[in-house]
N, C-alpha and C. Protein backbone atom coordinates (compact mmCIF):
# COMPACT_ATOMS: atom_id res chain seq x y z
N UNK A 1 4.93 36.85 -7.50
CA UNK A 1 4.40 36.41 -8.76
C UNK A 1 4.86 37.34 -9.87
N UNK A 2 4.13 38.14 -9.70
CA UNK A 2 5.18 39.42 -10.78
C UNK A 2 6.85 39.70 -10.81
N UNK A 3 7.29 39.41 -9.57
CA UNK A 3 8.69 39.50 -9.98
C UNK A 3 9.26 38.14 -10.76
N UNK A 4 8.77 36.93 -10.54
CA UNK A 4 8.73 35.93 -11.81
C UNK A 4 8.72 36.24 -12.86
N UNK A 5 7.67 37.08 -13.18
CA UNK A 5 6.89 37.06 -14.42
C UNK A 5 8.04 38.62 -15.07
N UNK A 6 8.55 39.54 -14.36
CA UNK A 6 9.41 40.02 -15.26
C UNK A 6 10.85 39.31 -15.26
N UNK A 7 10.88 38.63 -14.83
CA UNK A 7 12.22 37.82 -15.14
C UNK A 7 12.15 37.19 -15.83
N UNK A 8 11.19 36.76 -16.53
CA UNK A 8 10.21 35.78 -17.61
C UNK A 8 10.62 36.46 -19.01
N UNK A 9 10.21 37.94 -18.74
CA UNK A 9 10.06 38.85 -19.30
C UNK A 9 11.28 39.23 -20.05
N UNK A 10 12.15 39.73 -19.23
CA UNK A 10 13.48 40.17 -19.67
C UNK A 10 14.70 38.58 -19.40
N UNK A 11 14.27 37.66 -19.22
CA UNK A 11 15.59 36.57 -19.74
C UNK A 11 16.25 37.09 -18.53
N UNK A 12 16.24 37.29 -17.78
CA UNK A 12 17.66 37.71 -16.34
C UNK A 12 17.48 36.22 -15.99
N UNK A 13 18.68 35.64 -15.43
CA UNK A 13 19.11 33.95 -14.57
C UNK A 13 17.93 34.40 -13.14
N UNK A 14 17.39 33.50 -12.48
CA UNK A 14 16.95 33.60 -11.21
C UNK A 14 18.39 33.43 -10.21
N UNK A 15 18.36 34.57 -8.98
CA UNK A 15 19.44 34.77 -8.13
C UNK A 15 19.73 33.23 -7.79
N UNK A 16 20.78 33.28 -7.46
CA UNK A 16 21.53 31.88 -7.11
C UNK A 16 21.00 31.02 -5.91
N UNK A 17 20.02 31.72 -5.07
CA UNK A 17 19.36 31.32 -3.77
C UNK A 17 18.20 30.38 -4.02
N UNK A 18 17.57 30.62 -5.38
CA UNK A 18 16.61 30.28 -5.76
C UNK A 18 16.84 28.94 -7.05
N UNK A 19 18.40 29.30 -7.64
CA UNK A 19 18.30 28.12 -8.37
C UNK A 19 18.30 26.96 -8.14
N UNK A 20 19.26 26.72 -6.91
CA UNK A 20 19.66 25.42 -6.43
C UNK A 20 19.54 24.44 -5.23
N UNK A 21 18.17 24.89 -5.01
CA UNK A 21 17.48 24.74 -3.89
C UNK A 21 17.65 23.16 -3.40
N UNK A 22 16.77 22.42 -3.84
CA UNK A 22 16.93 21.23 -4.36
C UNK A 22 17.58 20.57 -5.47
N UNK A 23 18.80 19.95 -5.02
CA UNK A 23 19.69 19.42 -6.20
C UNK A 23 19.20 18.22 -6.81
N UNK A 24 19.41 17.46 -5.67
CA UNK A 24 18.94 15.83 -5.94
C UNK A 24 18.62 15.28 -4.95
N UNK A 25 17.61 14.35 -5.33
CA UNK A 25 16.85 13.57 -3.68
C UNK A 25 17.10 12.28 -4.29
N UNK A 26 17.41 11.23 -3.50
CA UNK A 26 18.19 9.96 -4.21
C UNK A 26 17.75 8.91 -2.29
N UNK A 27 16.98 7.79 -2.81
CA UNK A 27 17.09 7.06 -1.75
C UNK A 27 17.56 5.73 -1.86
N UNK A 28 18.96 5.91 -1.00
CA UNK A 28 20.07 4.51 -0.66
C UNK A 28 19.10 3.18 -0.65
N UNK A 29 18.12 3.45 0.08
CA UNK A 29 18.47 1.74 0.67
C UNK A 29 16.11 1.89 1.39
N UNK A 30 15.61 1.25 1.47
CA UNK A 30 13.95 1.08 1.88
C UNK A 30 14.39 1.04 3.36
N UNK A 31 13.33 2.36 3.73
CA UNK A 31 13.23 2.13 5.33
C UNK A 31 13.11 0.41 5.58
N UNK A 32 13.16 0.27 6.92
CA UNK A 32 12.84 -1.15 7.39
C UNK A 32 11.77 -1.03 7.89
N UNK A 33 11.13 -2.51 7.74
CA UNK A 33 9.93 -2.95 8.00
C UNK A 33 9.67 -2.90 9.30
N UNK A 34 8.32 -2.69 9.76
CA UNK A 34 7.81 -2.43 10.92
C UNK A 34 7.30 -4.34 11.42
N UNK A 35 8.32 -4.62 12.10
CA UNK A 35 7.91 -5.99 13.06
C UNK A 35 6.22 -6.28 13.56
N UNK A 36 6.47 -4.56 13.94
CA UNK A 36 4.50 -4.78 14.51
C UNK A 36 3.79 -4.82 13.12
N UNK A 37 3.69 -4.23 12.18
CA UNK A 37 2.91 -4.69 11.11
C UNK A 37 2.96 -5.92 10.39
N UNK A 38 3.96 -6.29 10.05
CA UNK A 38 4.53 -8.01 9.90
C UNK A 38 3.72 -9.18 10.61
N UNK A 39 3.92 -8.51 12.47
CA UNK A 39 3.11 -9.53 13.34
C UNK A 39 1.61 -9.05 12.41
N UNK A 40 1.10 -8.11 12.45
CA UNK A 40 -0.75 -7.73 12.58
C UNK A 40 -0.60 -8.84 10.96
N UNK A 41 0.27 -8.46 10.15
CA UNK A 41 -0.49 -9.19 8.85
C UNK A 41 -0.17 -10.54 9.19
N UNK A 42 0.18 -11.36 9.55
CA UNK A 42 0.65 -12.56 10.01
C UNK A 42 -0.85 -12.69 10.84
N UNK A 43 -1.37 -12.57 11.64
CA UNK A 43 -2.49 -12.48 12.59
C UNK A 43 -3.70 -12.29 11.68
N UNK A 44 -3.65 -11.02 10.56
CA UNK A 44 -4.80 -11.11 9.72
C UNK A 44 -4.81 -12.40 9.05
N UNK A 45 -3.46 -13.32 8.21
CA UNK A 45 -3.59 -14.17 7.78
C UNK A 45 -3.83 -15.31 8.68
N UNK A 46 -4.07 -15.19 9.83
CA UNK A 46 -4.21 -16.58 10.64
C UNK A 46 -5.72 -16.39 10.88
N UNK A 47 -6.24 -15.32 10.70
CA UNK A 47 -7.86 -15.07 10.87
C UNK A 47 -8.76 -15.30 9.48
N UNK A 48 -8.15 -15.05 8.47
CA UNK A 48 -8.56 -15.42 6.99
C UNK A 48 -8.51 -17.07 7.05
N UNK A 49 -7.61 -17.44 7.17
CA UNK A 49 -7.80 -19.20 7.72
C UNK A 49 -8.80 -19.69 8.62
N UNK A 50 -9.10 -19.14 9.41
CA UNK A 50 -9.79 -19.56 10.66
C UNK A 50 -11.46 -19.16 9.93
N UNK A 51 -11.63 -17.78 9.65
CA UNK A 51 -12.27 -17.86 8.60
C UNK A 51 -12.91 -18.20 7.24
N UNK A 52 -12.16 -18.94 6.89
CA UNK A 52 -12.54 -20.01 5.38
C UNK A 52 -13.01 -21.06 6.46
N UNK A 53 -12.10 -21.60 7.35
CA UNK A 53 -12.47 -23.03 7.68
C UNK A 53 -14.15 -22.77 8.50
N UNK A 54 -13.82 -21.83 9.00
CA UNK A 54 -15.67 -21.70 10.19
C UNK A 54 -16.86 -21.54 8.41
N UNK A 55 -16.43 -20.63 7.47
CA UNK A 55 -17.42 -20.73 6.57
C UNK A 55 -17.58 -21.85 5.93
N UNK A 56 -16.44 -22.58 5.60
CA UNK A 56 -16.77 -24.06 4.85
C UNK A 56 -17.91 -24.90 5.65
N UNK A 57 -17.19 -24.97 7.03
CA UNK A 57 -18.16 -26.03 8.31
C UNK A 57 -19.60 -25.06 8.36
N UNK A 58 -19.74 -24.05 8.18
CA UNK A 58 -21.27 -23.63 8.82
C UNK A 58 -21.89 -23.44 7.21
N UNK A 59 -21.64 -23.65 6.27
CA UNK A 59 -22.16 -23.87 4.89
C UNK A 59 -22.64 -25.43 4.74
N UNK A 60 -21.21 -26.61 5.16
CA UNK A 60 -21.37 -27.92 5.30
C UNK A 60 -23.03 -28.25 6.28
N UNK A 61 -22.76 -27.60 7.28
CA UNK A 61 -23.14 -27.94 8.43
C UNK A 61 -24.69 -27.55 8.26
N UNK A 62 -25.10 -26.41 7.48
CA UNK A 62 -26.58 -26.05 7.94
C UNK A 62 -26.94 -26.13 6.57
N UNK A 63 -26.42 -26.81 5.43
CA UNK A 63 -26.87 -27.18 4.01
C UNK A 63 -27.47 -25.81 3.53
N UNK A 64 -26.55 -24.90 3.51
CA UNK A 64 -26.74 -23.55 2.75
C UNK A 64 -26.36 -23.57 1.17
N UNK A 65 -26.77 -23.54 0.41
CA UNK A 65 -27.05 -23.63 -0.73
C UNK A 65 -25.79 -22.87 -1.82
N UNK A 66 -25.19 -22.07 -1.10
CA UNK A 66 -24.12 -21.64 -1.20
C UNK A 66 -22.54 -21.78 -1.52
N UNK A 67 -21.75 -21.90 -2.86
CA UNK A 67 -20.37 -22.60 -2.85
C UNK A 67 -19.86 -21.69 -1.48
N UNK A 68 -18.94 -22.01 -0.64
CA UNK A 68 -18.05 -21.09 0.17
C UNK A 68 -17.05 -20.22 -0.60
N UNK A 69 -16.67 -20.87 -1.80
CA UNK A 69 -15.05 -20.16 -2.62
C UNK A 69 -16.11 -18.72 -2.23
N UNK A 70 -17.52 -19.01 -2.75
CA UNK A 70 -17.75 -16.77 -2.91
C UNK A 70 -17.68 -15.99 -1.71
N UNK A 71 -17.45 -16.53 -0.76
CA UNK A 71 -17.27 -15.66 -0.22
C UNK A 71 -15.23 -15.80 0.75
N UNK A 72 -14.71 -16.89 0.28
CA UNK A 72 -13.45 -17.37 0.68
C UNK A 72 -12.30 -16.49 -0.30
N UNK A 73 -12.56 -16.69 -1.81
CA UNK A 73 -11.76 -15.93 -2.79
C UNK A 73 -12.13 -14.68 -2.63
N UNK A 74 -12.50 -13.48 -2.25
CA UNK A 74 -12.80 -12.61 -2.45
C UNK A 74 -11.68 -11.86 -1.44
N UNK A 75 -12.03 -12.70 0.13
CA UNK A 75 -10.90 -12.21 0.79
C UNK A 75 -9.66 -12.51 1.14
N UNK A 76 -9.32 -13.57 0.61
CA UNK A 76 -7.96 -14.00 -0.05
C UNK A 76 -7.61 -13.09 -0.87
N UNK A 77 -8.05 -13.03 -2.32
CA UNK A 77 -7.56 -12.05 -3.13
C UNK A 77 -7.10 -10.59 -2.33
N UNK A 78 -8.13 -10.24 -1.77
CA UNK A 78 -8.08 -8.65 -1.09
C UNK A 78 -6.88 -8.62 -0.40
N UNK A 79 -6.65 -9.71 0.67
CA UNK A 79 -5.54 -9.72 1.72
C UNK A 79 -3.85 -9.83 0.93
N UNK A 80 -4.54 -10.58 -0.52
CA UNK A 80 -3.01 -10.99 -0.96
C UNK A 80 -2.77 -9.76 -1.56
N UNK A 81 -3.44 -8.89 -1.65
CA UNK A 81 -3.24 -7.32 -2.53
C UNK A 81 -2.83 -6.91 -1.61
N UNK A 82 -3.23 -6.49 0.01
CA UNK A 82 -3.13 -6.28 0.65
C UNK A 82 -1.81 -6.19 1.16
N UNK A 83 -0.95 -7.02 1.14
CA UNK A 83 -0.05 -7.92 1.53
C UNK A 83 0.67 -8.06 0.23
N UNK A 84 0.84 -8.11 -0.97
CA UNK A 84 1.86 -7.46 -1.62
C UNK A 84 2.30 -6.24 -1.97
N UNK A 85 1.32 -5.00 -1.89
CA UNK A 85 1.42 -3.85 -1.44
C UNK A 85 2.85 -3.15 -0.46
N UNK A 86 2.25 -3.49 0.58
CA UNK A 86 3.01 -3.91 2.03
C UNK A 86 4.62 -4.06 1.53
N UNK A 87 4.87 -5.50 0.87
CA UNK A 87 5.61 -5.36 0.76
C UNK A 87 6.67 -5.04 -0.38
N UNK A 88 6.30 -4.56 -1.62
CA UNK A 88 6.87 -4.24 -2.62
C UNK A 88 6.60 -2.61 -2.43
N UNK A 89 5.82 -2.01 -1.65
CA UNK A 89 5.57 -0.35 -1.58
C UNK A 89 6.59 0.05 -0.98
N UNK A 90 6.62 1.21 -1.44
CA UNK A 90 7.99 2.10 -0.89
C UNK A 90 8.17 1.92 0.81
């Protein structure tokens, strides 16, 4: 810390070991996608389906007083965040 701080001091260049440590970090090309995560979100979205349809029928079915969208949009939205994340993230 102090030897910083007199180099600070008196204007001397930092030794050459220390200037050029890291030049440039530059990335070609996005890792590739993981197949197994692809399958799991593919599987979450086949359970979000299966899910709207069992809440629509047991709302229909036992005259719950309830629209289904509140509780259908909520996890749609989440999954589609979810799931564009995924794939626009580094």
């Amino acid at each position: 810390m102090f030897a910083n701080l007199l180099q600070l001091i008196s204007r001397r260049p930092p030794p050459d070991d220390e200037r050029g440590f890291v030049r440039e970090v530059s990335l070609a090309s996005r890792p590739p996608r993981s197949r197994r995560t692809q399958w799991l979100l593919l599987a979450g979205w086949l359970l979000i389906a299966a899910k709207s349809w069992l809440v629509v029928w047991a709302v229909d079915h036992y005259h719950v007083p309830v629209n289904p969208m509140w509780v259908i949009v909520p996890t749609v939205i989440f999954a589609a965040v979810c799931t564009v994340v995924y794939f626009l993230g580094p």
